[in-house]
Protein backbone atom coordinates (compact mmCIF):
# COMPACT_ATOMS: atom_id res chain seq x y z
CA UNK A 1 -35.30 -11.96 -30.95
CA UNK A 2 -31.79 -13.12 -31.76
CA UNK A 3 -29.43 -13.47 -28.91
CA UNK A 4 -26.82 -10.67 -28.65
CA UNK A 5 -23.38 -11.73 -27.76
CA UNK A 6 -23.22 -9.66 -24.15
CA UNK A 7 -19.92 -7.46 -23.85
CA UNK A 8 -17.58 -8.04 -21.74
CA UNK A 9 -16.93 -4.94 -20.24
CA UNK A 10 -18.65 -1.41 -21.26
CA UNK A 11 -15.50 0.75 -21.08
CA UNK A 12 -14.32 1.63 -24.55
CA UNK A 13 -10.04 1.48 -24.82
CA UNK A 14 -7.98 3.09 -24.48
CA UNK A 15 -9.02 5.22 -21.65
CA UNK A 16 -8.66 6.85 -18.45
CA UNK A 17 -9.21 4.78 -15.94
CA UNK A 18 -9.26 5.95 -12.31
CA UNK A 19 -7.73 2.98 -9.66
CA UNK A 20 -8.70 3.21 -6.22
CA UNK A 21 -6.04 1.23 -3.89
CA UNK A 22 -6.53 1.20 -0.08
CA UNK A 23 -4.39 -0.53 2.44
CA UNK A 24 -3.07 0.02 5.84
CA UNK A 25 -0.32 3.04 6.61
CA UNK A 26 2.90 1.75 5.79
CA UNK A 27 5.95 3.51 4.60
CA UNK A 28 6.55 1.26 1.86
CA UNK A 29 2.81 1.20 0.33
CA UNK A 30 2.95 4.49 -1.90
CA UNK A 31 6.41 2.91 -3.86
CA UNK A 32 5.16 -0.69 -3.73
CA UNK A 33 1.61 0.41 -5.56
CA UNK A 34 3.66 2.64 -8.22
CA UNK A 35 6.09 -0.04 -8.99
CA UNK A 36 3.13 -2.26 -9.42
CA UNK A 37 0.98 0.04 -11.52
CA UNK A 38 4.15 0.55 -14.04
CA UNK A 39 4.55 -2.53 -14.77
CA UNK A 40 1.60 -2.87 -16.44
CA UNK A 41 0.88 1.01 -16.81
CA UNK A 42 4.48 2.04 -17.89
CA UNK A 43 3.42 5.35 -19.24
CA UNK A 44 1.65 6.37 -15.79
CA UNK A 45 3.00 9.22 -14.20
CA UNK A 46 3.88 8.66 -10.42
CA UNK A 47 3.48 12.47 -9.76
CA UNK A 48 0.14 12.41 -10.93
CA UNK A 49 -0.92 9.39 -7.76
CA UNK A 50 -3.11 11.20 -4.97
CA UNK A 51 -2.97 10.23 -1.32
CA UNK A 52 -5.55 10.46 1.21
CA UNK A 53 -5.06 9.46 4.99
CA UNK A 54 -8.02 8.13 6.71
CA UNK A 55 -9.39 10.03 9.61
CA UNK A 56 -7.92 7.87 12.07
CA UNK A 57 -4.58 7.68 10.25
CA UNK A 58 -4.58 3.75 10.40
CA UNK A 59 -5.56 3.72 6.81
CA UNK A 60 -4.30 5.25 3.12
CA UNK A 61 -5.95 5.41 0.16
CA UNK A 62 -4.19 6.00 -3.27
CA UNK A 63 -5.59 6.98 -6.49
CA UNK A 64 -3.92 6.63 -9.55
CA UNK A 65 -5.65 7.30 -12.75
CA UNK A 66 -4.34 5.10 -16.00
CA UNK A 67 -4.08 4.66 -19.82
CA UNK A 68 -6.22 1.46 -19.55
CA UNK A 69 -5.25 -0.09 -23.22
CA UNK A 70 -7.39 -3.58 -22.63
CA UNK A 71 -9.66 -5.12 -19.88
CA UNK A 72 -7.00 -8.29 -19.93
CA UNK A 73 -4.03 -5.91 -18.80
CA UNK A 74 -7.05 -4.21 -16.35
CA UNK A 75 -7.48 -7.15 -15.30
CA UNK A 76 -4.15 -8.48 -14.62
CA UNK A 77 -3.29 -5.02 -12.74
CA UNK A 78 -6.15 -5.78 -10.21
CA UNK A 79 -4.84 -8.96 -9.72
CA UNK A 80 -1.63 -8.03 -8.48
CA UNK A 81 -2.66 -4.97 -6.69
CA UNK A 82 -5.24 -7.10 -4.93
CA UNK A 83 -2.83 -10.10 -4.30
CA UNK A 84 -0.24 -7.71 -2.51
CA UNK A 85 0.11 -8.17 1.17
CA UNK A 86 -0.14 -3.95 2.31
CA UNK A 87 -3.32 -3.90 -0.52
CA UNK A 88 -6.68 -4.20 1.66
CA UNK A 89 -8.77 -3.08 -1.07
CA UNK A 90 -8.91 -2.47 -4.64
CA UNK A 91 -11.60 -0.22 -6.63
């Protein structure tokens, strides 16, 4: 059998792409994430971003969902989302 080249990533683009950001409750978080995400997302619309508060309160979560146009601008978003200081987690 001959070998098939393996794809790099199974999402098909452009697309919708749901990001999952989680870091402690700070004031600044929400703004810092959205000013993040436009940079490489400019057509995402900030009203759109959902926020969820942890039970305890100590933690937020923020979803916003994307045009994803290529895995290499995917990929840099994660990067800087994940290399933020108030950014715990990235999904």
């Amino acid at each position: 059998m001959p070998d098939v080249p393996q794809q790099e990533t199974l999402l098909e683009f452009p697309c919708a792409f749901p990001l999952k950001v989680m870091g402690l409750t700070n004031d600044a978080l929400a703004q810092t994430v959205l000013d993040i995400v436009l940079r490489h997302a400019p057509d995402f619309d900030g009203a759109t971003m959902e926020m969820r508060a942890s039970s305890g309160g100590k933690y937020v979560s923020l979803t916003c969902t994307i045009n994803a146009t290529s895995k290499p601008k995917l990929d840099a978003l994660y990067r800087e989302l994940s290399g933020h200081p108030l950014v715990k987690v990235v999904l």
